[in-house]
N, C-alpha and C. Protein backbone atom coordinates (compact mmCIF):
# COMPACT_ATOMS: atom_id res chain seq x y z
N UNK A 1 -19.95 -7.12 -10.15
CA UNK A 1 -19.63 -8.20 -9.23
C UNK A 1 -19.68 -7.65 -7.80
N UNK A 2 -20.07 -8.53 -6.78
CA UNK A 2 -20.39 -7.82 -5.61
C UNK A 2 -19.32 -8.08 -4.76
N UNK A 3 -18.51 -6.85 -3.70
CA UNK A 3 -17.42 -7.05 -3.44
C UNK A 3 -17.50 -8.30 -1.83
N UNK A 4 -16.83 -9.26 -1.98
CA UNK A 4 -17.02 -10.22 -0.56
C UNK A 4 -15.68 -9.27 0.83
N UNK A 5 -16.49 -9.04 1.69
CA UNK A 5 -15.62 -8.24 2.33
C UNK A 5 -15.41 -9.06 3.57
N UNK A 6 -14.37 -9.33 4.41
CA UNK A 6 -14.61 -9.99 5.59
C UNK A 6 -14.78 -8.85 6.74
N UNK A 7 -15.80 -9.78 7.49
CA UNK A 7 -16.53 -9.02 8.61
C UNK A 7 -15.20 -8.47 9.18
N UNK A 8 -15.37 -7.01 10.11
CA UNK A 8 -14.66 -6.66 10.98
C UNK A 8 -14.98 -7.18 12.50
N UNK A 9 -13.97 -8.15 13.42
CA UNK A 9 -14.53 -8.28 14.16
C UNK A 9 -13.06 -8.60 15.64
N UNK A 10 -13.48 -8.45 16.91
CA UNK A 10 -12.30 -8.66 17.87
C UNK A 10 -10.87 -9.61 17.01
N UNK A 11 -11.63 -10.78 16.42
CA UNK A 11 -10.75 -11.77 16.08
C UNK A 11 -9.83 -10.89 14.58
N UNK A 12 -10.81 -10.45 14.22
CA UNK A 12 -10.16 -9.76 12.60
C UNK A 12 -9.95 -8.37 12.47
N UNK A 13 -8.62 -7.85 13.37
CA UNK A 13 -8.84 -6.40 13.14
C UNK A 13 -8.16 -6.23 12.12
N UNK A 14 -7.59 -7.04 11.33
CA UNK A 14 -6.61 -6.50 10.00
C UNK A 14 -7.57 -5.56 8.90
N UNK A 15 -8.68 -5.57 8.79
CA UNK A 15 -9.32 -5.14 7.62
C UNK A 15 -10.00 -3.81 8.30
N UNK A 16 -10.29 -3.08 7.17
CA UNK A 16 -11.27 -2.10 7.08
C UNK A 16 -12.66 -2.96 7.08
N UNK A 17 -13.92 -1.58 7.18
CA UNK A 17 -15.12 -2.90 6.69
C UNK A 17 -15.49 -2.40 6.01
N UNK A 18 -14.76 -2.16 4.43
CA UNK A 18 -14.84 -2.35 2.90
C UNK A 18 -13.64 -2.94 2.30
N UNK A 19 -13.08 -4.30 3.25
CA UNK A 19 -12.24 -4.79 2.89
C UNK A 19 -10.70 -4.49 2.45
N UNK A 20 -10.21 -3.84 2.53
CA UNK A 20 -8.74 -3.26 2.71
C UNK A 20 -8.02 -3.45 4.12
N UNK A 21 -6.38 -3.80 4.21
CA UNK A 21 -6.21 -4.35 4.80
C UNK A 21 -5.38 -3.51 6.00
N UNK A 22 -6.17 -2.50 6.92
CA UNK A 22 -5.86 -0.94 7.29
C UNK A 22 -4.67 -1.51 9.02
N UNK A 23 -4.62 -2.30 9.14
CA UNK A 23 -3.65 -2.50 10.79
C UNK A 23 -2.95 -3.50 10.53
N UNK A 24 -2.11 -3.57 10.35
CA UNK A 24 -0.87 -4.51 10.04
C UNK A 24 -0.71 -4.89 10.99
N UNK A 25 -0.74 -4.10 12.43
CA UNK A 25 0.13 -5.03 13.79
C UNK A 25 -0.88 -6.10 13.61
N UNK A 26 -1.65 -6.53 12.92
CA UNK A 26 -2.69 -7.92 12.85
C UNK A 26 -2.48 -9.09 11.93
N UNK A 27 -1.48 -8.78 11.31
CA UNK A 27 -1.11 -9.31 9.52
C UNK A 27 0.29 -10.43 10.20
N UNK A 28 0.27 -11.08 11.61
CA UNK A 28 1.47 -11.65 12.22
C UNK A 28 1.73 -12.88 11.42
N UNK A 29 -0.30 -13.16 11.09
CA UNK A 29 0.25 -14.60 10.60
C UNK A 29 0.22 -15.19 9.16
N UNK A 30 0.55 -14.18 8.70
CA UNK A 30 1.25 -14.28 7.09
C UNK A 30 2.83 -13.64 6.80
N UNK A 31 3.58 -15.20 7.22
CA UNK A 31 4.47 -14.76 7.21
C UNK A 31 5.22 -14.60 5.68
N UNK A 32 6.13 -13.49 5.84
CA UNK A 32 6.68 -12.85 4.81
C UNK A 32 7.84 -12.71 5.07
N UNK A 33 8.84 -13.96 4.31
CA UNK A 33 10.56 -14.02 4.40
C UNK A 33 10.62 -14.39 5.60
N UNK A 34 11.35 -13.66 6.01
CA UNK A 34 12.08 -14.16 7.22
C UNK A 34 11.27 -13.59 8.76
N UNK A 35 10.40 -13.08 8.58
CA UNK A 35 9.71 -12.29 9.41
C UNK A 35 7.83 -12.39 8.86
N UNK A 36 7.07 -12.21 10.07
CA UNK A 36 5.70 -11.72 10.18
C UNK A 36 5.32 -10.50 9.64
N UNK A 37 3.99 -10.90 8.86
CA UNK A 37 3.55 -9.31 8.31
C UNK A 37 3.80 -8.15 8.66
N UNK A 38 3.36 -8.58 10.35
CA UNK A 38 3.09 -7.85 11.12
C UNK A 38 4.10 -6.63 11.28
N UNK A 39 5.65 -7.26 11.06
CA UNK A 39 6.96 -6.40 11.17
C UNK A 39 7.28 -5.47 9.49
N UNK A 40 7.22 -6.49 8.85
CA UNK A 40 7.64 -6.06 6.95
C UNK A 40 6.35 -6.34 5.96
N UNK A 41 5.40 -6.45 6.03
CA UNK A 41 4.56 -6.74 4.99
C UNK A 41 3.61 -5.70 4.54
N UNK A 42 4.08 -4.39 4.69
CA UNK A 42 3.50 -3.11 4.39
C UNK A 42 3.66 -3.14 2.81
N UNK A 43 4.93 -3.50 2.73
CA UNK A 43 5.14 -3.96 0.78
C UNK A 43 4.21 -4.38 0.24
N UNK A 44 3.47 -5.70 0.83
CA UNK A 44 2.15 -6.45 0.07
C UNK A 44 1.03 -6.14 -0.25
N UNK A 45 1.21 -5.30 1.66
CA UNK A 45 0.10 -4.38 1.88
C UNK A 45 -0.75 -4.03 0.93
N UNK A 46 0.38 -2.98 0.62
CA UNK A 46 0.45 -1.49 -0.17
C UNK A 46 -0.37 -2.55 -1.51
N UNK A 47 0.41 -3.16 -2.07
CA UNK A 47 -0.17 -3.82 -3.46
C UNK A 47 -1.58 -4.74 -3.10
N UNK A 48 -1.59 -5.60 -2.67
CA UNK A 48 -3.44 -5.95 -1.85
C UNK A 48 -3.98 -4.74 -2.27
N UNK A 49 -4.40 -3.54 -1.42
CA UNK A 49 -4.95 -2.77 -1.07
C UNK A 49 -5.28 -2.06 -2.37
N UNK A 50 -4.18 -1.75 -3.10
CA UNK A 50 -4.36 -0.80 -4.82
C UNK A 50 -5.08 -2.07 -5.52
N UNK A 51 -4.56 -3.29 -5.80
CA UNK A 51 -5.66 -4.45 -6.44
C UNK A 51 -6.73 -4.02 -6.37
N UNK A 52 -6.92 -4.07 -4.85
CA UNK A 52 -8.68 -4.68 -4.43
C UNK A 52 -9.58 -3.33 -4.86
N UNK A 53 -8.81 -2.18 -5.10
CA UNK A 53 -9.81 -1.64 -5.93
C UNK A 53 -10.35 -1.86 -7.13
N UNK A 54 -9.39 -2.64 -8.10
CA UNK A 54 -10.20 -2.83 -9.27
C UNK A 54 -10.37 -4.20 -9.46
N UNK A 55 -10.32 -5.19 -8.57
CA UNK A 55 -10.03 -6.52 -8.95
C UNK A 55 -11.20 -6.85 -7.28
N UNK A 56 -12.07 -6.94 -7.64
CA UNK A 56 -13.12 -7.67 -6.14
C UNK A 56 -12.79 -8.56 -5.83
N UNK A 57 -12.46 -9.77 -6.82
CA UNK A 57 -12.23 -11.21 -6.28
C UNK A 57 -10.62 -11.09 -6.27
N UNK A 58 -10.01 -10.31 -5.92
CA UNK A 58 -8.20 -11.17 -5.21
C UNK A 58 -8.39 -10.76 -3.91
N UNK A 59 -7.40 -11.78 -3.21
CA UNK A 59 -7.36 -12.00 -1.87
C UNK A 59 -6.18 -11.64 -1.50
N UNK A 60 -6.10 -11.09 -0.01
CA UNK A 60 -4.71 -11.15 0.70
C UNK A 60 -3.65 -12.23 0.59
N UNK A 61 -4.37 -13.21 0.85
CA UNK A 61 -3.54 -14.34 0.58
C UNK A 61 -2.62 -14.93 -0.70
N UNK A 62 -4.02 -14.51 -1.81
CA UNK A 62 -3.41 -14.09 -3.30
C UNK A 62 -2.12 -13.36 -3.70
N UNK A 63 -2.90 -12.37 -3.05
CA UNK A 63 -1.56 -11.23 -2.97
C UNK A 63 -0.48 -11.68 -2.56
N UNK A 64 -0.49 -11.91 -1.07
CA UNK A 64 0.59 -12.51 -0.12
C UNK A 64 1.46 -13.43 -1.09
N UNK A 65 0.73 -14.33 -1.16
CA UNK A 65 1.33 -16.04 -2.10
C UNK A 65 2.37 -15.68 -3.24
N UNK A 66 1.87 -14.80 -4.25
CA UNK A 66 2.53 -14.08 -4.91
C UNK A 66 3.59 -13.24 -4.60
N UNK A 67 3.74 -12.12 -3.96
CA UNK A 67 5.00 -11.53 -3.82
C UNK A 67 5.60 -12.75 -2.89
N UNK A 68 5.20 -13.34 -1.66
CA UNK A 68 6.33 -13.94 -0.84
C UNK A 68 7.12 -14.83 -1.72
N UNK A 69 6.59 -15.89 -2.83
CA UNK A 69 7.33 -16.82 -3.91
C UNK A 69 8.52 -15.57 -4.60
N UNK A 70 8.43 -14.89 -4.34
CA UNK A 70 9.59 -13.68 -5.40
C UNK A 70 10.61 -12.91 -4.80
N UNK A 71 10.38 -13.25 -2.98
CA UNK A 71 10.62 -11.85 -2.17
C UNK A 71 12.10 -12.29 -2.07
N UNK A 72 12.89 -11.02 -2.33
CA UNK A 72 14.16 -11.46 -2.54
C UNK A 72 14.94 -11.25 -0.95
N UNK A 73 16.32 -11.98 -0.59
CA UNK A 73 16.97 -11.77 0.83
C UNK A 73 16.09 -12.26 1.73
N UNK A 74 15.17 -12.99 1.63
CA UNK A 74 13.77 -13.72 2.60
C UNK A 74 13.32 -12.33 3.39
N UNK A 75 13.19 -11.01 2.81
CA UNK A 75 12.59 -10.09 3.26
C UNK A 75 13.57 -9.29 4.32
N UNK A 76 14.51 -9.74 4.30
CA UNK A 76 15.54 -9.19 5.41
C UNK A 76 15.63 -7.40 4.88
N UNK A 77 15.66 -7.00 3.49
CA UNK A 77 15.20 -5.66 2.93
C UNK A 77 14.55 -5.34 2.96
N UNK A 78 12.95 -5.65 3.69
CA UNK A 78 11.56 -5.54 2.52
C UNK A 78 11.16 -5.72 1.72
N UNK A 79 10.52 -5.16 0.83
CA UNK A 79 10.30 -5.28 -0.05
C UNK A 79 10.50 -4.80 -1.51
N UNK A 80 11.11 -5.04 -2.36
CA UNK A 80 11.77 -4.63 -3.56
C UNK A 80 10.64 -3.72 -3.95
N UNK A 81 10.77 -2.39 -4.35
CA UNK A 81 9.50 -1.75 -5.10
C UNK A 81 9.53 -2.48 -6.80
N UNK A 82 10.77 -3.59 -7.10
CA UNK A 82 10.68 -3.51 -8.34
C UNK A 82 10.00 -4.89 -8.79
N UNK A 83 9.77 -5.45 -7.14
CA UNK A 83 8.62 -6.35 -7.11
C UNK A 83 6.84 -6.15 -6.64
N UNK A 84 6.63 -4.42 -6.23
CA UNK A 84 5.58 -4.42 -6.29
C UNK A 84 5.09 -4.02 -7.60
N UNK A 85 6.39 -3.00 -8.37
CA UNK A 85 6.28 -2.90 -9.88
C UNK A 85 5.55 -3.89 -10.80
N UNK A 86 6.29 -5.26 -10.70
CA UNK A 86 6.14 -6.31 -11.53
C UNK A 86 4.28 -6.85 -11.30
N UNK A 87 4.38 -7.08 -9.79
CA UNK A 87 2.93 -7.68 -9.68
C UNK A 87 1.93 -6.67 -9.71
N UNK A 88 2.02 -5.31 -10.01
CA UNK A 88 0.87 -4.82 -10.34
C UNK A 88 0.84 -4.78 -11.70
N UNK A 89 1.67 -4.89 -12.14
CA UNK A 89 1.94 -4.87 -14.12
C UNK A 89 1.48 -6.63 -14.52
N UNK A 90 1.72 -7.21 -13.67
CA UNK A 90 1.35 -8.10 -14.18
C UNK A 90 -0.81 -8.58 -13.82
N UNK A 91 -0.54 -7.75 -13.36
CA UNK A 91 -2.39 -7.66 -12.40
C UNK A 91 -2.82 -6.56 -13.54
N UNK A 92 -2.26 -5.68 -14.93
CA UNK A 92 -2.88 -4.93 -15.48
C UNK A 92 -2.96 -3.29 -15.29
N UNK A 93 -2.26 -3.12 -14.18
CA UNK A 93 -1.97 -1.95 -13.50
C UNK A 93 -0.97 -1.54 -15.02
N UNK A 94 -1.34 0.18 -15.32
CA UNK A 94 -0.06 0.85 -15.38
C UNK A 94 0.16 2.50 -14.44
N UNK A 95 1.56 2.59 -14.32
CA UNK A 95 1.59 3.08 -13.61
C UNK A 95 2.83 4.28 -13.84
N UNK A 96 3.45 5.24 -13.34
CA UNK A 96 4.14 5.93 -13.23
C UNK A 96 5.03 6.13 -12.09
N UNK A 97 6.35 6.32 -12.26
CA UNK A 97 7.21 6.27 -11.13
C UNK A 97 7.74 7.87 -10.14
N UNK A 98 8.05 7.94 -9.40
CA UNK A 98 8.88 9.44 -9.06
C UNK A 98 9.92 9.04 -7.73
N UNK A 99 10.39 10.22 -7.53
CA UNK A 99 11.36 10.25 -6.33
C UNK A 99 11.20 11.61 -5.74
N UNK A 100 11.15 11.83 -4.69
CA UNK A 100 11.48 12.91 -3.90
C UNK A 100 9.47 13.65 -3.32
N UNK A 101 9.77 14.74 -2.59
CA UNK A 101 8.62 15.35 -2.55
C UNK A 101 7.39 16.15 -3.57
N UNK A 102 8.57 16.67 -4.51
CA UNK A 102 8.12 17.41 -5.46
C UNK A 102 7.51 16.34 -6.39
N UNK A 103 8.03 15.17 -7.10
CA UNK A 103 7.30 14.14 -8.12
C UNK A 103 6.37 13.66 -7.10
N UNK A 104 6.84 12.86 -6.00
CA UNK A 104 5.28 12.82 -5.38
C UNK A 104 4.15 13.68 -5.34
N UNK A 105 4.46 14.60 -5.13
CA UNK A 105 3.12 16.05 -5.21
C UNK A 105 2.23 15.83 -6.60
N UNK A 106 3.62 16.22 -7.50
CA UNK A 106 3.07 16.09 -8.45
C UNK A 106 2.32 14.62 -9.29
N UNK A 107 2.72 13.79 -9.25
CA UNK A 107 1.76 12.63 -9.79
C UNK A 107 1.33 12.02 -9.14
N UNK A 108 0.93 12.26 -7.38
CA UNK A 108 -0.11 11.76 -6.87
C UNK A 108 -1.17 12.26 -7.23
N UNK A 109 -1.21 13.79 -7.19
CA UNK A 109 -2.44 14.54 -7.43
C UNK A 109 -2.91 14.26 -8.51
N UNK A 110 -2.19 13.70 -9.75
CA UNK A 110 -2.90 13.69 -11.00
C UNK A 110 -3.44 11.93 -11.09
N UNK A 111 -3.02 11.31 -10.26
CA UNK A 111 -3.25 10.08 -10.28
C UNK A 111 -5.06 9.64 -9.19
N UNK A 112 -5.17 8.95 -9.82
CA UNK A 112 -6.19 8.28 -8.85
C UNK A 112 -5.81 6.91 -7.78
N UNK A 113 -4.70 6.95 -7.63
CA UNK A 113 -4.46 6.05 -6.41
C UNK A 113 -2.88 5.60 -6.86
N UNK A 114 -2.31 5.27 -5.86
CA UNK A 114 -0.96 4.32 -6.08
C UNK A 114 -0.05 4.19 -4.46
N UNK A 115 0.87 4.24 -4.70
CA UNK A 115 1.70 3.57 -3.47
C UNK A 115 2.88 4.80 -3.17
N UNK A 116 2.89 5.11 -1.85
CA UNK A 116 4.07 5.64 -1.46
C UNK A 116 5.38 4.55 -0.83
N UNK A 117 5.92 5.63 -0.52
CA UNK A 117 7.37 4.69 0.04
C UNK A 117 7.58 6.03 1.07
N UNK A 118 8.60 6.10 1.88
CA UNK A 118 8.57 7.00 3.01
C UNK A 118 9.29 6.32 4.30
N UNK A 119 9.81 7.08 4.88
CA UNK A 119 10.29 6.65 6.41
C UNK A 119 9.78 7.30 7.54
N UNK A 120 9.02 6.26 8.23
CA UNK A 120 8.23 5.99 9.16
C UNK A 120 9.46 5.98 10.60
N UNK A 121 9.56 7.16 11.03
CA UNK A 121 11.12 6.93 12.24
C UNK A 121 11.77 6.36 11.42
N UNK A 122 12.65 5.36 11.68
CA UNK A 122 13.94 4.64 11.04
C UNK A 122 13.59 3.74 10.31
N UNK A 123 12.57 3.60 9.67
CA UNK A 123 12.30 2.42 8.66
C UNK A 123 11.33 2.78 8.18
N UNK A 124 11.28 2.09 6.91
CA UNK A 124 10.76 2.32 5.43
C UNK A 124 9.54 1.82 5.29
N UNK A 125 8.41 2.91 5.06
CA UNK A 125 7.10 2.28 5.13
C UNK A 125 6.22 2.42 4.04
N UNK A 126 5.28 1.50 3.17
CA UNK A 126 4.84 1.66 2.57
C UNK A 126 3.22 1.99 2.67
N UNK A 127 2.54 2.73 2.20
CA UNK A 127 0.82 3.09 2.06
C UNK A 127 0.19 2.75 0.68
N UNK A 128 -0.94 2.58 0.78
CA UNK A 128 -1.69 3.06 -0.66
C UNK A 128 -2.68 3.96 -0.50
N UNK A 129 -2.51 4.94 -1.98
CA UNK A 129 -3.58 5.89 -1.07
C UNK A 129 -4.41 5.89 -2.47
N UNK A 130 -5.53 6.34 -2.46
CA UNK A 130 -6.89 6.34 -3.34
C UNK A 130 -7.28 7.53 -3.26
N UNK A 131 -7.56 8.58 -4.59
CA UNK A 131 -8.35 9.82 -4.54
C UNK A 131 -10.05 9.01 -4.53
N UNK A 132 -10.77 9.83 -3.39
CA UNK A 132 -11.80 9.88 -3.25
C UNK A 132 -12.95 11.20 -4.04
N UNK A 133 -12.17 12.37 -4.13
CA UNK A 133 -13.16 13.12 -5.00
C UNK A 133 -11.79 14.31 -4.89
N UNK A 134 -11.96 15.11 -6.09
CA UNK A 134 -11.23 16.22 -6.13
C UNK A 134 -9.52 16.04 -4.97
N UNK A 135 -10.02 17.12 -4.49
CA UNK A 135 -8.33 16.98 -3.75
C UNK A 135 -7.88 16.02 -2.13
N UNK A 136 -9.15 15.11 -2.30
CA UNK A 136 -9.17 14.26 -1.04
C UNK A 136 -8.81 13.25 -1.36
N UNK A 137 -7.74 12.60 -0.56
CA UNK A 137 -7.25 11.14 -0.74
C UNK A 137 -7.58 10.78 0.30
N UNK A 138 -7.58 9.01 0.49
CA UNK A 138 -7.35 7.96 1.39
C UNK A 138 -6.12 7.30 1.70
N UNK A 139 -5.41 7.27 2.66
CA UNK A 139 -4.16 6.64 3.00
C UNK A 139 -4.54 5.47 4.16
N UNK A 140 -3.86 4.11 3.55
CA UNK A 140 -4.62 2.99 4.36
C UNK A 140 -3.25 2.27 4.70
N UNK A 141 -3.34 1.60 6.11
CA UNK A 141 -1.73 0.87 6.52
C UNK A 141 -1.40 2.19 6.84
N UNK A 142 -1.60 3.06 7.54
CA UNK A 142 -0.52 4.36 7.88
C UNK A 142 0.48 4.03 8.71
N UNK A 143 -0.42 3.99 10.43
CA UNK A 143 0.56 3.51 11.01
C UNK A 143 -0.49 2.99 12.56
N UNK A 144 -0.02 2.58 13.53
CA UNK A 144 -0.68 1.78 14.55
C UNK A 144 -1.97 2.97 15.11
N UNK A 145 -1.29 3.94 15.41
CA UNK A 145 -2.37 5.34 15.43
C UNK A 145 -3.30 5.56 14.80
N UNK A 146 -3.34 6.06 13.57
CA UNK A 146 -4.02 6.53 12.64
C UNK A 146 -3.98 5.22 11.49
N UNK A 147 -4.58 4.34 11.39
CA UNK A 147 -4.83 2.92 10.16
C UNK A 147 -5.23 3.28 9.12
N UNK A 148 -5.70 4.73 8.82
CA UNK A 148 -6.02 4.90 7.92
C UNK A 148 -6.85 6.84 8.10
N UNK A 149 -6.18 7.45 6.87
CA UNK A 149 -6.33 8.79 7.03
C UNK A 149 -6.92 9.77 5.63
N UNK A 150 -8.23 10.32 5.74
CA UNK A 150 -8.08 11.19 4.48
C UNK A 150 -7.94 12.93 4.73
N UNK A 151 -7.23 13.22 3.84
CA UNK A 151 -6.48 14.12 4.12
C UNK A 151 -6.24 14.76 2.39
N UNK A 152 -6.38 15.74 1.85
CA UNK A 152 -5.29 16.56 0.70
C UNK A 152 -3.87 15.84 0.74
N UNK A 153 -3.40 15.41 -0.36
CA UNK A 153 -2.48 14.56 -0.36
C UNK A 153 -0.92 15.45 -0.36
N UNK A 154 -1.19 16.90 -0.33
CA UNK A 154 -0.15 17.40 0.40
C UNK A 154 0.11 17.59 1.72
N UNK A 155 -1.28 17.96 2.90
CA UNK A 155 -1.33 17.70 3.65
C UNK A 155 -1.01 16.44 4.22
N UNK A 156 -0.46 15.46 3.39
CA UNK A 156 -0.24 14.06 4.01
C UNK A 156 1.26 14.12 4.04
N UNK A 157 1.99 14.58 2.97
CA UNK A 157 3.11 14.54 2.57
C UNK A 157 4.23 15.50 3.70
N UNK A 158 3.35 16.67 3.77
CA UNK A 158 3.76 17.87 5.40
C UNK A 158 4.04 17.05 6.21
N UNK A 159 2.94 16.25 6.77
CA UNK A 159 2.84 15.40 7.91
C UNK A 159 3.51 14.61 7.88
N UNK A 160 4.84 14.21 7.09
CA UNK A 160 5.35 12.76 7.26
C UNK A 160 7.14 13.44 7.42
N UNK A 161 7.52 12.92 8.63
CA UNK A 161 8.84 13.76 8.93
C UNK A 161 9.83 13.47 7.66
N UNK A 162 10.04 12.64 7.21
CA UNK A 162 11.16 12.48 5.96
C UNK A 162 10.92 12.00 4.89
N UNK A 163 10.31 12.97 4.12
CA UNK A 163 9.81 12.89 3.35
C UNK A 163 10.83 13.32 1.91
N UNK A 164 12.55 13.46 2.44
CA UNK A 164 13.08 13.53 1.11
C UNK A 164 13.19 12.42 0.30
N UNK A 165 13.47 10.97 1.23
CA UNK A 165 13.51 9.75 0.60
C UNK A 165 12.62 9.16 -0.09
N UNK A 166 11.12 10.02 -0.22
CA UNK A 166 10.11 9.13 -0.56
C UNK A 166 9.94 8.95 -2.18
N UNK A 167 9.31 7.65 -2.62
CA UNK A 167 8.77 7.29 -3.67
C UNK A 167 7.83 6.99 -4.01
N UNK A 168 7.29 7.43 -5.29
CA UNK A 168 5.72 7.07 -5.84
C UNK A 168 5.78 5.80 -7.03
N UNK A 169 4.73 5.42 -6.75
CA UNK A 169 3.89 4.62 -7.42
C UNK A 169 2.64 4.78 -7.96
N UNK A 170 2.33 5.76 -9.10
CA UNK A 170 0.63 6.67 -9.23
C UNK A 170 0.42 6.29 -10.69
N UNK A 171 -1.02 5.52 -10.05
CA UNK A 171 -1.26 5.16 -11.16
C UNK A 171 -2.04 5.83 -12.06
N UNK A 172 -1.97 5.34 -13.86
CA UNK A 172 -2.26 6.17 -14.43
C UNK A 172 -3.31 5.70 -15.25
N UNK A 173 -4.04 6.32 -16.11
CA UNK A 173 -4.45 5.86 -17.23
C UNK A 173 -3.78 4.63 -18.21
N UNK A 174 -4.57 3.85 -18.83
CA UNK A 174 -4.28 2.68 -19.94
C UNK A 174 -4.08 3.81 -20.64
N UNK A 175 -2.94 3.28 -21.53
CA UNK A 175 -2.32 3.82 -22.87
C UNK A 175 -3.04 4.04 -23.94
């Protein structure tokens, strides 16, 4: 199936141009809870972005439509990881969980893509990142700077100041 990507253009900087959804300060007008993408919707992000690799035809909006009908506290938390859990399990995803630096290390590298969690300064940010070949990943939604980074996925993990709080999402092989 051939992937429909929307053009990158002044009006549309939210996307990469292979369709992933890499600058959030652009995502204002899908709002999510109580607030604009633009502020909390790194949660959806993160899940959009891991989809659209194996699923061509879902949409942001798809995505969006779905977690916002579920999002608990109208987003005043973010986003529940135990609601990006659900909608990738329910999209066919399986996946594996961790906490800290060390399980991240370890089942990102063995994984071919999934979701971090992490604090970005004083608030909680989510990525998805994709192995591209051997020990190179993609990290997309980083941050207003850098939208998107490949890097050794320990080298990513160095680079992120607090990195004791963080959590994985790496996905794995079907059973």
């Amino acid at each position: 199936m051939e992937r429909t990507v929307p053009a990158v253009s002044e009006t549309n900087r939210l996307f990469s141009e292979d369709g992933y959804i890499v600058r959030q300060k652009y995502a204002g007008g899908f709002p999510y809870g109580a607030f604009g993408s633009d502020l909390n919707g790194c949660g959806w992000i993160a899940v959009y972005n891991l989809l659209h690799v194996f699923d061509a035809s879902i949409t942001p909006e798809q995505v969006h439509r779905e977690m916002n009908e579920k999002l608990s506290y109208r987003g005043m938390r973010g986003t529940p990881m135990s609601l990006m859990r659900k909608t990738l399990a329910a999209h066919g995803l399986v996946f594996s969980l961790g906490r800290g630096r060390e399980a991240a290390l370890r089942l990102g590298t063995a994984s071919r893509g999934g979701i971090l969690r992490y604090w970005e300064g004083m608030e909680p940010h989510f990525v998805c990142y994709l192995r591209l070949s051997g020990d190179t990943y993609r990290f997309l939604n980083v941050n207003e700077r850098n939208p998107e980074m490949t890097v050794d996925f320990a080298r990513y993990l160095n680079e992120r100041p607090s990195t004791p709080m963080i959590r994985i999402i790496a996905l794995r092989e079907a059973a």
